[in-house]
Protein backbone atom coordinates (compact mmCIF):
# COMPACT_ATOMS: atom_id res chain seq x y z
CA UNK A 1 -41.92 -59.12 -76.58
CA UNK A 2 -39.09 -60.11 -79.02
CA UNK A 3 -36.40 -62.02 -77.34
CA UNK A 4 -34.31 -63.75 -79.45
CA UNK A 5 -32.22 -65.93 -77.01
CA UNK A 6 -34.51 -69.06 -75.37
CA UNK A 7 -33.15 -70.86 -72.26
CA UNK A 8 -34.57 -74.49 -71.21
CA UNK A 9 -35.05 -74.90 -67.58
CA UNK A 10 -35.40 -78.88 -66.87
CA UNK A 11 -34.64 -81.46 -64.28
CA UNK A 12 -31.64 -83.43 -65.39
CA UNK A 13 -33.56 -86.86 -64.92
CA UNK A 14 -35.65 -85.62 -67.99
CA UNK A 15 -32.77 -84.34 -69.98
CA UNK A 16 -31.96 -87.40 -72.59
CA UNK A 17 -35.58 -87.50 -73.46
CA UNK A 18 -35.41 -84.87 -75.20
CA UNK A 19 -35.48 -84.87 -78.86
CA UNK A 20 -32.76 -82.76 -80.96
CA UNK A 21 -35.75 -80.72 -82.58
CA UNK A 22 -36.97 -79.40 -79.03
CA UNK A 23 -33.21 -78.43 -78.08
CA UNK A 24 -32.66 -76.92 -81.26
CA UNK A 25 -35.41 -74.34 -79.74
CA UNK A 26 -32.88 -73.45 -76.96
CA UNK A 27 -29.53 -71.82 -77.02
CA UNK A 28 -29.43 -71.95 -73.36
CA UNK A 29 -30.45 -74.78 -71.22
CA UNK A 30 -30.50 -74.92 -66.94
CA UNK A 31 -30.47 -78.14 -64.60
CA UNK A 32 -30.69 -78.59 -61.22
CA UNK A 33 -33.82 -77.50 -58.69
CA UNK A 34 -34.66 -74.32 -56.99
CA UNK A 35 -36.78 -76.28 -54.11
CA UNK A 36 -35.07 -79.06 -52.47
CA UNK A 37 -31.42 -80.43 -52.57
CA UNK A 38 -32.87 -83.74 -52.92
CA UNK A 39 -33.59 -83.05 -56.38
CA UNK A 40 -29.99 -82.35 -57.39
CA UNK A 41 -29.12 -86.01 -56.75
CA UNK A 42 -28.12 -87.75 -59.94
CA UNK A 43 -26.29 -84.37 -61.64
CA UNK A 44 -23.63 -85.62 -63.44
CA UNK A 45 -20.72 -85.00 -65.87
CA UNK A 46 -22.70 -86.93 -68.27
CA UNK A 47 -25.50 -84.38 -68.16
CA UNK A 48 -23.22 -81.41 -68.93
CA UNK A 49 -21.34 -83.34 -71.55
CA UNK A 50 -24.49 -84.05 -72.83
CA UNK A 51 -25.37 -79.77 -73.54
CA UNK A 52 -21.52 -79.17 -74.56
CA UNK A 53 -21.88 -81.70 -77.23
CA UNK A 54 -24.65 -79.69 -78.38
CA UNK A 55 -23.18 -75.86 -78.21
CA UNK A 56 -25.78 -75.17 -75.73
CA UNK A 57 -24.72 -72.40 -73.04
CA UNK A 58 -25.00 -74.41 -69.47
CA UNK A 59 -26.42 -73.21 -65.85
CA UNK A 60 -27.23 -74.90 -62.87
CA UNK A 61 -29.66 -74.10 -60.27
CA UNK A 62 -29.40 -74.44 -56.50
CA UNK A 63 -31.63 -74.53 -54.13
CA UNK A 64 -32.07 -72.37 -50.68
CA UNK A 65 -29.14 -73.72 -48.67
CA UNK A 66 -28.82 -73.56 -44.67
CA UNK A 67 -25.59 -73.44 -43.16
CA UNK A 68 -25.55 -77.03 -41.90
CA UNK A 69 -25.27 -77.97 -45.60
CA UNK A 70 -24.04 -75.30 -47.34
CA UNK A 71 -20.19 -76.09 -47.66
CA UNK A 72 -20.85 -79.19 -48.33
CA UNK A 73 -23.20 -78.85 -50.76
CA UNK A 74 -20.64 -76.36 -52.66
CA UNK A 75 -17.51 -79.23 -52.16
CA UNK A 76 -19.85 -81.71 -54.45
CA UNK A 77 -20.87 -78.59 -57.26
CA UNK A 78 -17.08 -78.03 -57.76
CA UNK A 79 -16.90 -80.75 -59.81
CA UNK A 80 -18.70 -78.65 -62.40
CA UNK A 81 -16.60 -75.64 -61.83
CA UNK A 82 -14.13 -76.49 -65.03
CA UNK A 83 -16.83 -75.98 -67.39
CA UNK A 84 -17.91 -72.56 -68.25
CA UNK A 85 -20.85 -72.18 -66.17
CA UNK A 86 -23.80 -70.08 -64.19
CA UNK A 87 -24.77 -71.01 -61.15
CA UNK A 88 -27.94 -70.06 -60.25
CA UNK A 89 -28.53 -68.98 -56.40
CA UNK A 90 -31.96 -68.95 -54.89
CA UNK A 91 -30.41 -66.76 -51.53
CA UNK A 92 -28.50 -64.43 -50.14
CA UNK A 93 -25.94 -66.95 -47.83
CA UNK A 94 -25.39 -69.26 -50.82
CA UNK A 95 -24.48 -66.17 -53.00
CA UNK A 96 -21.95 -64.69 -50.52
CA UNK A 97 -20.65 -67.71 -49.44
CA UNK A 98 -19.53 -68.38 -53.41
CA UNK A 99 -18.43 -65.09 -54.18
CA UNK A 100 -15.60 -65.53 -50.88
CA UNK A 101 -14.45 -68.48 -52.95
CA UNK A 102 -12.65 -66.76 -55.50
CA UNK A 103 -14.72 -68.17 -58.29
CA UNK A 104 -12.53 -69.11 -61.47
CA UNK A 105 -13.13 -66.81 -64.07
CA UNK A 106 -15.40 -69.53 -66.18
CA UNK A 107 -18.30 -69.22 -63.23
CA UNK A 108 -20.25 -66.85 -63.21
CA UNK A 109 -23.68 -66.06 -60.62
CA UNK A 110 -27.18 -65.55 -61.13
CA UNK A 111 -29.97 -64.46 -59.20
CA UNK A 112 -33.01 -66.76 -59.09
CA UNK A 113 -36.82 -65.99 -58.50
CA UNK A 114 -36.52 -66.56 -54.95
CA UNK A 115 -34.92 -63.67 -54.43
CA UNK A 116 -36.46 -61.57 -56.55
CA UNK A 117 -39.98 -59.58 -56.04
CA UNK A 118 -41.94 -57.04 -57.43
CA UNK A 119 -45.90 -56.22 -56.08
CA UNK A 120 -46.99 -56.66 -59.60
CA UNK A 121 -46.48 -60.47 -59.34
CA UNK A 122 -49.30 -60.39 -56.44
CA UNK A 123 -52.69 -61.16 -57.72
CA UNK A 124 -54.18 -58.18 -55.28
CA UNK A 125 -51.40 -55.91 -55.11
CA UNK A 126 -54.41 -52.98 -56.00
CA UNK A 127 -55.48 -54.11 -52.25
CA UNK A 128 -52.28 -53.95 -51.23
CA UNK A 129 -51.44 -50.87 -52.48
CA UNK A 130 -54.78 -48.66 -52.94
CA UNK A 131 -54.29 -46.07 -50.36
CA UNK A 132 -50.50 -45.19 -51.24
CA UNK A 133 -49.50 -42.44 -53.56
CA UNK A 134 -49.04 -42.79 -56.73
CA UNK A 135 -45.40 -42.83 -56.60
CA UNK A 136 -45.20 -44.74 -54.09
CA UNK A 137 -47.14 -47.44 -56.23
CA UNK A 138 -44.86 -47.44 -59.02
CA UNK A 139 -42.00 -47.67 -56.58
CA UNK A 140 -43.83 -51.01 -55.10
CA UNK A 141 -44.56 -52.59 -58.71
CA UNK A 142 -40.66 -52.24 -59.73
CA UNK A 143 -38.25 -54.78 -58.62
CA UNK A 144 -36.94 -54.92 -55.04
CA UNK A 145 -33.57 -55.16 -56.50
CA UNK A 146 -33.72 -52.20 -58.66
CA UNK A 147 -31.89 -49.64 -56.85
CA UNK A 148 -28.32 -48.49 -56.41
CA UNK A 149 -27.56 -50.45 -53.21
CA UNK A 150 -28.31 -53.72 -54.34
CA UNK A 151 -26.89 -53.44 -57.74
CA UNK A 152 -23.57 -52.72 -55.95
CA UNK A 153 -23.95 -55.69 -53.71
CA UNK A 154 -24.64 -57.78 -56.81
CA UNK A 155 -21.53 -56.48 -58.87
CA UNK A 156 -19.32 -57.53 -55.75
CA UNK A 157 -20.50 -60.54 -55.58
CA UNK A 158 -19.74 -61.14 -59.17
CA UNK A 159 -23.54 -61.61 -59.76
CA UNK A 160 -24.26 -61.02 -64.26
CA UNK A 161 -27.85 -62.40 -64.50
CA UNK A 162 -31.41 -62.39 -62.43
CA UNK A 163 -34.40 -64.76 -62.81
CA UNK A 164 -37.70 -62.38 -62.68
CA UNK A 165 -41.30 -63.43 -63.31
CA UNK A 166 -42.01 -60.47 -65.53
CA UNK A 167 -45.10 -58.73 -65.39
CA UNK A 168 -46.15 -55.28 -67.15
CA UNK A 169 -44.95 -53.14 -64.48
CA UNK A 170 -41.52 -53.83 -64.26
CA UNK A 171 -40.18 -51.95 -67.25
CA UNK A 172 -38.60 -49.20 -65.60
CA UNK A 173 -36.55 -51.48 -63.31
CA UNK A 174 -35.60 -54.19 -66.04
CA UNK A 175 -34.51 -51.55 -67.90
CA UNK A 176 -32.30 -49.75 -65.67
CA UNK A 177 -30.48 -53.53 -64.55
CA UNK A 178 -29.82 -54.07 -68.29
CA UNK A 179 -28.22 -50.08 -68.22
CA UNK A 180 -25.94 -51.46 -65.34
CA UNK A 181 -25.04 -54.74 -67.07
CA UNK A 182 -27.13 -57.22 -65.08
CA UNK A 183 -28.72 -59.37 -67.77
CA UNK A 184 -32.72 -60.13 -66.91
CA UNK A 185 -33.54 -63.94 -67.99
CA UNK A 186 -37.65 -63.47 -68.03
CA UNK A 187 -40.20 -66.12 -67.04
CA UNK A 188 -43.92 -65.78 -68.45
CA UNK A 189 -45.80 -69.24 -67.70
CA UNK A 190 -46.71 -70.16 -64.03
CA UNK A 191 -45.03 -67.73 -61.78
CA UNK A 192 -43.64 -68.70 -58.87
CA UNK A 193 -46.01 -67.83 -55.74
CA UNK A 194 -44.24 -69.19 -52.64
CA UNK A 195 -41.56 -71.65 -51.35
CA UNK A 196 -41.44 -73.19 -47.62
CA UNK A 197 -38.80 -74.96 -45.89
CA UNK A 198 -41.30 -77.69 -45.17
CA UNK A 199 -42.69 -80.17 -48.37
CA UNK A 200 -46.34 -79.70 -48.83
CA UNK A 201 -46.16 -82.84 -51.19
CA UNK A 202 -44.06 -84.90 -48.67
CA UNK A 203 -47.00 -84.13 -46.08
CA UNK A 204 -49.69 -85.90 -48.38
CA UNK A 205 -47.51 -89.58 -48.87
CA UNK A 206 -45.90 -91.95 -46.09
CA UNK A 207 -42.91 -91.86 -47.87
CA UNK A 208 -39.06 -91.41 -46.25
CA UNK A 209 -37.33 -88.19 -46.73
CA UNK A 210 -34.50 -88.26 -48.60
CA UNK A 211 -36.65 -90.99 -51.11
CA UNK A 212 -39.14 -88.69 -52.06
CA UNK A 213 -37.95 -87.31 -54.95
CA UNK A 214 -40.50 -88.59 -57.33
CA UNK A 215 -43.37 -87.68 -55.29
CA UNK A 216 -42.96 -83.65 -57.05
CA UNK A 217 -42.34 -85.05 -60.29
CA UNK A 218 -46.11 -83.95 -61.28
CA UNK A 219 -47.95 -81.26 -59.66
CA UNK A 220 -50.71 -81.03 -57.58
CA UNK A 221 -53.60 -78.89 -58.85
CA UNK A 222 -55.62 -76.74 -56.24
CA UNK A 223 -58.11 -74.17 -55.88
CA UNK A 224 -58.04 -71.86 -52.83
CA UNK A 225 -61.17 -70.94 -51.64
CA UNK A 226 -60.33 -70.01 -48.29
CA UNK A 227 -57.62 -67.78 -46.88
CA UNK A 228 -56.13 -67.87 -42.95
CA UNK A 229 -55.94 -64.97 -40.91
CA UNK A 230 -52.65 -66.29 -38.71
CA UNK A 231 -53.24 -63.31 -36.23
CA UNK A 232 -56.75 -64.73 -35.27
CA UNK A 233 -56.51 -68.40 -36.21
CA UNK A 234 -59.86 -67.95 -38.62
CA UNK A 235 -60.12 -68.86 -42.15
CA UNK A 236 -62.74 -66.30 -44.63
CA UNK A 237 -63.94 -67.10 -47.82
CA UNK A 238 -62.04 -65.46 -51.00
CA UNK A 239 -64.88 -63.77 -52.97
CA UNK A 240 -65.24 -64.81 -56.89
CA UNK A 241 -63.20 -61.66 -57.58
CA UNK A 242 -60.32 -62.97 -55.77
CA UNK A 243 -60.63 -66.50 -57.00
CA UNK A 244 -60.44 -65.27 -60.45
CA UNK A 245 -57.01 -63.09 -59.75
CA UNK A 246 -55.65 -66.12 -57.67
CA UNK A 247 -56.43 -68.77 -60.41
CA UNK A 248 -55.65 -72.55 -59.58
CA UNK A 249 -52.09 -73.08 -57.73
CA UNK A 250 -50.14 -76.04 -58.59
CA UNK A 251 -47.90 -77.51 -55.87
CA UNK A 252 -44.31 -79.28 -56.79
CA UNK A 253 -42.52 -80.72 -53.42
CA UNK A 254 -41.90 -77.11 -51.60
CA UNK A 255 -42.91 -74.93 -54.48
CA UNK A 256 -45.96 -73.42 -55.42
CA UNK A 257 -46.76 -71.67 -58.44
CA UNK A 258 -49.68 -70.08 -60.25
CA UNK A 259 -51.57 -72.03 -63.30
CA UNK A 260 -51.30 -69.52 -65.47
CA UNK A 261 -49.93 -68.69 -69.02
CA UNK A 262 -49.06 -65.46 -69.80
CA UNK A 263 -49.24 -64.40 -74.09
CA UNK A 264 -45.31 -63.35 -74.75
CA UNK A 265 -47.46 -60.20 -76.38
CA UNK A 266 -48.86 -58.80 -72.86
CA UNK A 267 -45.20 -57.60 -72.03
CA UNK A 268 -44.26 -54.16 -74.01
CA UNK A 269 -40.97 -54.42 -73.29
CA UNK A 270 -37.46 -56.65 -74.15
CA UNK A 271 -35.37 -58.45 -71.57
CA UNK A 272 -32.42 -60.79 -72.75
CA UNK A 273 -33.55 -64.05 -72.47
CA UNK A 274 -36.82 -65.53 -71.73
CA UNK A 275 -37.21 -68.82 -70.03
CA UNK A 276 -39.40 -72.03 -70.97
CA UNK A 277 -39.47 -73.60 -66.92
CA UNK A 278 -40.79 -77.45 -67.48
CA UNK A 279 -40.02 -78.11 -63.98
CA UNK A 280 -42.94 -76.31 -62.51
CA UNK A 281 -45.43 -76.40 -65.37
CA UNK A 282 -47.52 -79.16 -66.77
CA UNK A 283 -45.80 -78.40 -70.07
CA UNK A 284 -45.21 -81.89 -71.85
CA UNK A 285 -41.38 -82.14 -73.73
CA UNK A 286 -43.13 -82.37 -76.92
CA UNK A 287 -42.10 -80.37 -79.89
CA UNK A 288 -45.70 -79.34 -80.29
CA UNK A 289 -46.35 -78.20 -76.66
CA UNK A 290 -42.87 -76.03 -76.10
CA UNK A 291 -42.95 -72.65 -78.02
């Protein structure tokens, strides 16, 4: 995969330990969190002064917002809405509540990987899948969003750009979003495998919500072995087979994600930007460890 444009996706508390050489690497580079609003505390003008100062294209990313919160959640981002900007939204609420805001024209909206799913992100999607038709498999492995209805209900909402784990799969339906002018930012290293309303990490440490915030600042490393059957309350061993598709998970707060790292060469096919995510990742900022 050749992909010229490189985005940065950090936390803003690690942002001015960065060195110029590492940015240099980036022409685009996010802030914010996708997992708790907690971790958008601290987001400044400072931060985004920081990037313009730099020529470096700015987003932000939000997390899942419920309604208690939502407006004003939105009433505190506004103070970023006079720089040219993308906000990234993680679901559906967040994006229509923005797009009845009349956005100026220097905001624009992305999709992030919350929303976004394909069956070829599942580590036994054969399982899944193996007594469907062929068709139907390929249907299955493209992106949910792929398809006329929701690219309408993106372009009314003013949406430009999607966040997608990208897998080998997916060609067909990156493709025909690009056709329609949706621009596909691509993730390779440690998908994202699930996010919860409740804090996994929280759970493990006495520690007050709201104060928390360093607690998912490194990840926790696991290895399932087990899986529960919620229907019968019983937990069965994952063979070796499984283990192996699974890999290790790493936890962050709310977010989980797989310990993997995918080689930019197993992908056949372009997408328009491709995203280095040293939130959820125990990539160090070092100019020798970011690629």
């Amino acid at each position: 995969m050749k992909t010229p444009v490189k985005e940065l996706r950090i936390h803003h508390d690690y942002l001015f330990t960065l060195t110029d050489e590492v940015l240099d690497s980036y022409q685009i580079v996010s802030l914010g969190h996708s997992g708790c609003h907690y971790k958008m505390v601290g987001l400044e003008d400072q931060h985004v002064q920081f990037l313009l100062e730099r020529d470096k294209k700015m987003k932000i990313e939000m997390p899942i917002l419920f309604e208690a919160s939502m407006k004003r959640f939105i009433a505190e981002m506004q103070r970023f809405f006079h720089y040219e900007l993308n906000l990234i939204v993680n679901d559906w609420g967040t994006m229509r509540y923005l797009a009845q805001q009349s956005l100026p024209p220097n905001i624009s909206l992305s999709l992030g990987r919350q929303l976004i799913f394909s069956y070829g992100n599942c580590p036994w999607y054969e399982d899944i899948l193996q007594y469907e038709e062929q068709a139907t498999k390929e249907q299955f492995l493209q992106l949910n969003i792929a398809n006329p209805s929701m690219i309408r209900l993106m372009k009314e909402n003013g949406v430009t750009e999607i966040d997608v784990d990208v897998n080998i799969h997916m060609e067909n339906s990156v493709q025909l979003l690009r056709d329609e002018g949706i621009k596909v930012n691509g993730f390779l290293n440690y998908p994202l495998v699930s996010t919860s309303r409740s804090c996994h990490t929280l759970r493990l440490h006495a520690e007050q919500i709201g104060k928390c915030q360093h607690l998912c600042n490194s990840g926790i490393l696991i290895e399932p072995r087990e899986r529960w059957n919620r229907f019968e309350d019983t937990t069965i061993k994952i063979s070796r087979e499984g283990r192996e598709k699974i890999g290790n998970l790493i936890i962050y707060g709310n977010m989980v994600v797989q310990d993997m790292k995918k080689l930019n060469e197993s992908i056949p096919f372009e997408v328009d930007s491709l995203c280095d995510d040293a939130r959820f990742s125990p990539i160090l900022l070092k100019e020798e460890a970011i690629n």
